[in-house]
Protein backbone atom coordinates (compact mmCIF):
# COMPACT_ATOMS: atom_id res chain seq x y z
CA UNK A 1 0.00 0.00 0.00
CA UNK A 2 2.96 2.34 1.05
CA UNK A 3 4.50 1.76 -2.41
CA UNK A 4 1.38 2.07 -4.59
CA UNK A 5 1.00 5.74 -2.85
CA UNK A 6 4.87 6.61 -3.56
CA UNK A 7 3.76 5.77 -7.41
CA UNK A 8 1.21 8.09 -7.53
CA UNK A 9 2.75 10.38 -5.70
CA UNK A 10 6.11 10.10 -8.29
CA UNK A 11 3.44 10.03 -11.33
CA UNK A 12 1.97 13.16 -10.16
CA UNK A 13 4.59 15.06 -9.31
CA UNK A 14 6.34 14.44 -12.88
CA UNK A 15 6.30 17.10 -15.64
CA UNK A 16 3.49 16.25 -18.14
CA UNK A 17 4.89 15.34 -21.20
CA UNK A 18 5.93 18.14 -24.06
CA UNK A 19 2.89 17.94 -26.60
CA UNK A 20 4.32 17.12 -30.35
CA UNK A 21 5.34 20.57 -31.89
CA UNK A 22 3.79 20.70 -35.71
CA UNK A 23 5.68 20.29 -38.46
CA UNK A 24 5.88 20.91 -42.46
CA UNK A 25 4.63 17.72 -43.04
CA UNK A 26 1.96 17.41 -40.96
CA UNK A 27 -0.02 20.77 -41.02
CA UNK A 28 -2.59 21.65 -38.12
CA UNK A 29 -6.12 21.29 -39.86
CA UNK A 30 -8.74 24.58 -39.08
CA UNK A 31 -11.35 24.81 -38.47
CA UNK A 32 -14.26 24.88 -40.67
CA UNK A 33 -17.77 26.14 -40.31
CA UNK A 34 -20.38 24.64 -39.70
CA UNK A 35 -22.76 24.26 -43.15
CA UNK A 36 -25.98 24.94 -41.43
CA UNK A 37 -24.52 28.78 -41.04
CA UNK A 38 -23.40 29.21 -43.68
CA UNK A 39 -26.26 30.94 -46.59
CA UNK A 40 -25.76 30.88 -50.44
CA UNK A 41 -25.00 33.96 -51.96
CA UNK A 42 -27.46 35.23 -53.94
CA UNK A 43 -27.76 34.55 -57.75
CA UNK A 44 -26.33 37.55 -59.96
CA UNK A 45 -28.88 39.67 -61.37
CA UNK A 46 -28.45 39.84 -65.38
CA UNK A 47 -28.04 43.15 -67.04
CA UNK A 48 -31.85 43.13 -68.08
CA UNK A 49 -32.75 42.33 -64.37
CA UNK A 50 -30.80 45.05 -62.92
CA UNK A 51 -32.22 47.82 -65.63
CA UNK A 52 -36.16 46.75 -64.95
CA UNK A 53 -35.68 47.08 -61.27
CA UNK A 54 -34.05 50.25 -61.39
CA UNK A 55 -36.57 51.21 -63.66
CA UNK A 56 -39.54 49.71 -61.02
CA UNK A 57 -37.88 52.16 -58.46
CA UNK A 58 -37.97 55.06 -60.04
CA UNK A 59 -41.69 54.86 -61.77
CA UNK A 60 -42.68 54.16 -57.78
CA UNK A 61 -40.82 57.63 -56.30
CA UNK A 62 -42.89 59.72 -59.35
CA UNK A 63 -46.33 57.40 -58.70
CA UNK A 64 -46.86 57.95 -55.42
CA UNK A 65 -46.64 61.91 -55.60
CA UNK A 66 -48.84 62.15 -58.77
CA UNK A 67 -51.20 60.09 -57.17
CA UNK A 68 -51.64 62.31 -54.24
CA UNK A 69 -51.58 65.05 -56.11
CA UNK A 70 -54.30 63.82 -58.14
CA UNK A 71 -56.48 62.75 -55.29
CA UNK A 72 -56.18 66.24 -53.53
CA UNK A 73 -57.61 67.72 -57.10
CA UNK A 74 -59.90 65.05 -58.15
CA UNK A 75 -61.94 64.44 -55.05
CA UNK A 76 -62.84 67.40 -54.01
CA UNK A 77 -64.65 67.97 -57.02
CA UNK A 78 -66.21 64.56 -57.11
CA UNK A 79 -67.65 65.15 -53.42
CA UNK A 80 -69.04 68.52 -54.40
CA UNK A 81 -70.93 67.33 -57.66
CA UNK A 82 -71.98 64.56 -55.38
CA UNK A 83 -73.32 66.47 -52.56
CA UNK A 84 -75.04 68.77 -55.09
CA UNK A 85 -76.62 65.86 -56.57
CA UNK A 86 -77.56 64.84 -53.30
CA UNK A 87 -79.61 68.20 -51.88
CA UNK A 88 -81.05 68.10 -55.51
CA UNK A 89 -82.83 64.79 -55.61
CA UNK A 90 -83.47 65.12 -51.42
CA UNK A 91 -85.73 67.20 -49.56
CA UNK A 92 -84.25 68.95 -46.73
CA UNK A 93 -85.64 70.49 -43.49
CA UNK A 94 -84.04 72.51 -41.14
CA UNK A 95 -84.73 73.18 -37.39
CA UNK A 96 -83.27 76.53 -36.23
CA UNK A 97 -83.42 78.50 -39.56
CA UNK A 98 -82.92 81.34 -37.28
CA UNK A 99 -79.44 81.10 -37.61
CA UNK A 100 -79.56 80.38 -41.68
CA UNK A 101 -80.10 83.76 -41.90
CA UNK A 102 -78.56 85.83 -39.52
CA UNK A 103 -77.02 88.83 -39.71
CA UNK A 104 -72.98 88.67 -41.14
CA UNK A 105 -71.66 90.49 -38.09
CA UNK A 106 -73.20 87.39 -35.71
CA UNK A 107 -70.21 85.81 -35.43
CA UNK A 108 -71.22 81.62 -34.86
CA UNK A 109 -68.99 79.11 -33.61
CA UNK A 110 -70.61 75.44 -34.65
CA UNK A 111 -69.31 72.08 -33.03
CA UNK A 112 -70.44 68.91 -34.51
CA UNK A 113 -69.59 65.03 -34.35
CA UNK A 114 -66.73 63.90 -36.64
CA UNK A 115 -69.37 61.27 -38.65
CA UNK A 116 -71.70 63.54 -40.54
CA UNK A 117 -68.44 66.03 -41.68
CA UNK A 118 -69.66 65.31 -45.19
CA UNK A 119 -72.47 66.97 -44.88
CA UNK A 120 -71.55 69.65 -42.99
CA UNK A 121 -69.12 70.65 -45.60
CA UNK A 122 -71.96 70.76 -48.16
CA UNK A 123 -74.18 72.73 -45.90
CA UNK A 124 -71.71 75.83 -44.63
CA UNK A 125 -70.37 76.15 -48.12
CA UNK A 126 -69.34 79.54 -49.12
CA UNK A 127 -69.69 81.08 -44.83
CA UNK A 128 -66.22 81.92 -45.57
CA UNK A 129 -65.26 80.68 -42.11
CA UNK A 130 -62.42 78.84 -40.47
CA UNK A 131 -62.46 75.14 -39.83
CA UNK A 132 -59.31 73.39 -37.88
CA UNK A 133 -57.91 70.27 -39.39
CA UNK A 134 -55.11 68.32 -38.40
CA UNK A 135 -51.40 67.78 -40.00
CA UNK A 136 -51.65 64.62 -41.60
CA UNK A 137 -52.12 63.30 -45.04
CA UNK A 138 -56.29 63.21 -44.51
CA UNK A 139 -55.90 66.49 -43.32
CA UNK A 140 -54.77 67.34 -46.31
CA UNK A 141 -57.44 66.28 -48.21
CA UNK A 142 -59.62 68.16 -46.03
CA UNK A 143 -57.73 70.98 -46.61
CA UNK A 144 -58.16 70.93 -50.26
CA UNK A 145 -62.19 70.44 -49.91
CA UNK A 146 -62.30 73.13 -47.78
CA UNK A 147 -61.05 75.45 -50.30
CA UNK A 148 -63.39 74.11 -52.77
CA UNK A 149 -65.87 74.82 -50.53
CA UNK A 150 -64.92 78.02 -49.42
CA UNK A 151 -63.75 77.88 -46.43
CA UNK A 152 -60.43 78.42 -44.82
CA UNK A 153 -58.43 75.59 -43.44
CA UNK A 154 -56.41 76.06 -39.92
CA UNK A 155 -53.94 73.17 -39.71
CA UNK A 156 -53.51 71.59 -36.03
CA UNK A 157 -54.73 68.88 -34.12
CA UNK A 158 -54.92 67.60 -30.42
CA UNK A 159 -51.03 66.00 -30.87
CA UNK A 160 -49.50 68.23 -33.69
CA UNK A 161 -49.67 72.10 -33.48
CA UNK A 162 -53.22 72.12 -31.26
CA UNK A 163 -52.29 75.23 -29.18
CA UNK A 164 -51.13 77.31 -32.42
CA UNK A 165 -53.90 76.12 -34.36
CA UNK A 166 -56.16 77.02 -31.57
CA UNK A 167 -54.80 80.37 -30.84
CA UNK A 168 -55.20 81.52 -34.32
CA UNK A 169 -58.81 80.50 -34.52
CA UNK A 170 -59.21 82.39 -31.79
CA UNK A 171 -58.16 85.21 -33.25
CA UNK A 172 -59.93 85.09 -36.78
CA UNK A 173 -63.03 84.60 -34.35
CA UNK A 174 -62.80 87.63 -32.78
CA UNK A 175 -62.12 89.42 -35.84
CA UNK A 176 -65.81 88.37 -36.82
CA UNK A 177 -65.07 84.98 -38.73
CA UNK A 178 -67.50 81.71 -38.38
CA UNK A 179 -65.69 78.80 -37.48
CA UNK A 180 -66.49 75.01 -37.11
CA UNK A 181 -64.83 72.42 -35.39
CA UNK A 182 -65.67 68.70 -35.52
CA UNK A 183 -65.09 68.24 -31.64
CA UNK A 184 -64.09 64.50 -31.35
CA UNK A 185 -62.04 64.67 -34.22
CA UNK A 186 -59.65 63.31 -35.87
CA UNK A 187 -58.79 60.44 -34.42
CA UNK A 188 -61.78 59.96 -31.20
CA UNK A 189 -62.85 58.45 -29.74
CA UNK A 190 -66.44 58.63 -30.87
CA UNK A 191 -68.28 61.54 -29.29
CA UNK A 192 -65.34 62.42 -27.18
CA UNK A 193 -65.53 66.04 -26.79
CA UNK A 194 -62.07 67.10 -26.70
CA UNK A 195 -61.74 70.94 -24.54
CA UNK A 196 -60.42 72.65 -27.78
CA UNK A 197 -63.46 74.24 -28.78
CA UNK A 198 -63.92 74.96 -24.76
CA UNK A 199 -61.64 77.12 -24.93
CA UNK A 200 -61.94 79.03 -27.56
CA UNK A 201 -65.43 79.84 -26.81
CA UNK A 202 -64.13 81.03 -23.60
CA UNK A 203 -61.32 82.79 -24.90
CA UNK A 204 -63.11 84.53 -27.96
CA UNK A 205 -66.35 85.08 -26.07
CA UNK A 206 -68.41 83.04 -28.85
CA UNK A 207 -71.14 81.34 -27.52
CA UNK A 208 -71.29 77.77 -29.19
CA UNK A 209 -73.85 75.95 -31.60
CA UNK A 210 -74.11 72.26 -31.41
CA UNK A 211 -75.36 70.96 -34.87
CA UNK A 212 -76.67 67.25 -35.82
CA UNK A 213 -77.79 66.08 -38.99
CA UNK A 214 -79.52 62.83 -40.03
CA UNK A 215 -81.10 61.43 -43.77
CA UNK A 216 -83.49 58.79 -44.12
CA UNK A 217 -81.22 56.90 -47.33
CA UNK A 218 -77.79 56.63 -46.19
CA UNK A 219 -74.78 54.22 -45.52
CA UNK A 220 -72.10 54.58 -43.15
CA UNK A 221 -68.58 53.98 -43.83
CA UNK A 222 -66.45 51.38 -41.31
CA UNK A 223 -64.27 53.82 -39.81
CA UNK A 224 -63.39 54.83 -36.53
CA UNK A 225 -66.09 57.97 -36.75
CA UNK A 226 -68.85 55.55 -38.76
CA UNK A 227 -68.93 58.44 -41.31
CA UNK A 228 -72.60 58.88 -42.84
CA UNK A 229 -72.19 59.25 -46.55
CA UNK A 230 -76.17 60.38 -47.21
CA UNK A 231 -77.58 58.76 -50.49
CA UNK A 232 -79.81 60.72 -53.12
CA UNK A 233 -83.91 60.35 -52.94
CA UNK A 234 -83.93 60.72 -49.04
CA UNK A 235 -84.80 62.91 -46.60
CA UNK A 236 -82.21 64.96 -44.70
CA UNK A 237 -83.18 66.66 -41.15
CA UNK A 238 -80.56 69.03 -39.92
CA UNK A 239 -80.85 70.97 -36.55
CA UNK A 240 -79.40 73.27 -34.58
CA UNK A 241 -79.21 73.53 -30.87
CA UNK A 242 -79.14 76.05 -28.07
CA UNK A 243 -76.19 78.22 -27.70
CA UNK A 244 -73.53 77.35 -25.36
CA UNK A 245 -72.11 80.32 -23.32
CA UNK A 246 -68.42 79.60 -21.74
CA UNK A 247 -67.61 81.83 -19.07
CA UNK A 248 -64.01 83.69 -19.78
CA UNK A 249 -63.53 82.82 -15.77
CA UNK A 250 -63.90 79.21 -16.53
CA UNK A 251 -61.14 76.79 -15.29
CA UNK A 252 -60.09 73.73 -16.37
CA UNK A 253 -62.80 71.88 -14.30
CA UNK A 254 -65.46 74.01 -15.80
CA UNK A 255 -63.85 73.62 -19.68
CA UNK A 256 -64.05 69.53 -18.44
CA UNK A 257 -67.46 69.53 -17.73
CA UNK A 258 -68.99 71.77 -20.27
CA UNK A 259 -66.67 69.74 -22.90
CA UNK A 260 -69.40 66.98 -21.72
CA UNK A 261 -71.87 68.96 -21.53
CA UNK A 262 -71.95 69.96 -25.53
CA UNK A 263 -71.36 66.14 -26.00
CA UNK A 264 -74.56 65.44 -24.91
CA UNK A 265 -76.34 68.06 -26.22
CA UNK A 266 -74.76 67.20 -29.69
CA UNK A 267 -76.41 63.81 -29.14
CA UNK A 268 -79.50 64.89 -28.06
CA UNK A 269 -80.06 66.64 -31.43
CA UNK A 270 -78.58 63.81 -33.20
CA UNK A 271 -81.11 61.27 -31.35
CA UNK A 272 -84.13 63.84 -32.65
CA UNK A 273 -82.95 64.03 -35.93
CA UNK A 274 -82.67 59.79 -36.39
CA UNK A 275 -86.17 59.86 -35.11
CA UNK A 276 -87.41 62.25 -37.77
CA UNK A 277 -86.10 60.55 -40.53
CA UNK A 278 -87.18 57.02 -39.08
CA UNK A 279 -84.53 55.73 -37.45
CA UNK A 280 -84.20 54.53 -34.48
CA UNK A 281 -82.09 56.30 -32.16
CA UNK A 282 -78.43 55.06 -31.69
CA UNK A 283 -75.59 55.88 -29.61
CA UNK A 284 -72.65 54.99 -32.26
CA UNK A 285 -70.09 55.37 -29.04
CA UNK A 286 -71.54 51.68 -27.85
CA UNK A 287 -71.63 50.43 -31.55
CA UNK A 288 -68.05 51.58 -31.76
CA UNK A 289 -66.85 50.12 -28.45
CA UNK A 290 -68.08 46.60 -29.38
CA UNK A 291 -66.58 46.89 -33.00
């Protein structure tokens, strides 16, 4: 036993052995890769190849700008003829007329939903007032109706430019323009009343004028806002409401709650005008919510 641990004690305590140094003759092999890493390159494009997909390149940079700039001249001449078409082959009534014909010096501010913009559009034509519409590329097809339609666009929105926007409505109102504002817009939620319009009631002094219009023949699109798109050969009720006064004391509480308060009373008008043209009355903010 005594010797047996002297040999292991002698085997341990021994140098290890010098490892074979390489040679000419007998190279060290690498390494290789492994050949699921390693991808195929890809096949050469031919001459012709290369020419029709710089060609496909370039016809898609000078598409895609002639196309918008054919849209922002074509439609809004398409939705006018349409809307005229419309009011031609419908019979309308209004409730309120006393503010169709006002005096020009009575300046209005009008707040609506963001679904029945359409017709809006068609109604106010040629007021000459201000309507606020936001940055992006809808925007600026709004932008170009509105011109058709004679009104003046004021780019901004609740994420992009909202106070400047805001602040120069404000102004053009006190200088005795109309303005409109579609108050859940552009993005909602549905019936959302966003404190925009709040505040530059309370700033200008402009009492505001919910507005709600319904037709009998219509469709709505599937979009966020369930935009009505009326049809000809149908009846089209449009109403007014009672002015909304914002104090210029009013705090952000009070901007909150009146905010809510023209909500409702947008609805309310909107719930009388589906009943007049047969309708039953519907709150789109459930229909949207379960969408």
């Amino acid at each position: 036993m005594i010797i047996s641990r002297l040999e292991r004690f002698e085997h341990e305590a021994s140098p290890p052995a010098p490892s074979p140094t390489p040679t000419a003759a007998t190279p060290t092999p690498r390494a290789t890769p492994s050949p699921e890493f390693t991808a195929p390159p890809p096949p050469a494009l031919t001459k012709k190849e290369k020419k029709k997909k710089k060609k496909k390149k370039k016809r898609r940079r000078i598409r895609r700008p002639a196309v918008a700039r054919l849209t922002l001249w074509l439609a809004p001449i398409l939705l006018d003829w349409y809307m005229w078409f419309v009011e031609r082959t419908s019979r309308t009534t209004v409730f309120g007329e006393e503010y169709e014909g006002r005096p020009r010096n009575e300046v209005m501010l009008v707040a609506a939903f963001h679904q029945t913009m359409l017709y809006l559009l068609h109604h106010f034509r040629g007021r000459e007032g201000v309507v606020m519409t936001s940055l992006s590329r809808d925007g600026d097809l709004l932008a170009a109706i509105l011109d058709r339609f004679g009104m003046t666009p004021i780019r901004g929105s609740t994420n992009h430019g909202g106070r400047e926007a805001r602040e120069e409505m404000t102004r053009r109102v006190r200088g005795g323009s109309d303005a409109g504002l579609v108050c859940d817009g552009p993005r909602g939620p549905y019936g959302k009343v966003s404190v925009g319009i709040i505040r530059v009631a309370r700033d200008s002094g402009v009492p505001i004028v919910a507005c709600a219009v319904w037709t009998s023949r219509h469709f709505l699109l599937r979009s966020w806002d369930r935009t009505l798109v009326p049809l000809p050969f149908s009846r089209i009720y449009f109403a007014y409401g009672e002015p909304l006064a914002v104090p210029p004391e009013a705090t952000v509480a009070d901007c909150t709650r009146l905010s809510e308060e023209l909500g409702d009373r947008i609805r309310g008008r909107m719930f009388a005008m589906q009943e007049k043209a047969g309708v039953p009355a519907q709150d789109f903010r459930v229909a949207v919510t379960a969408a």
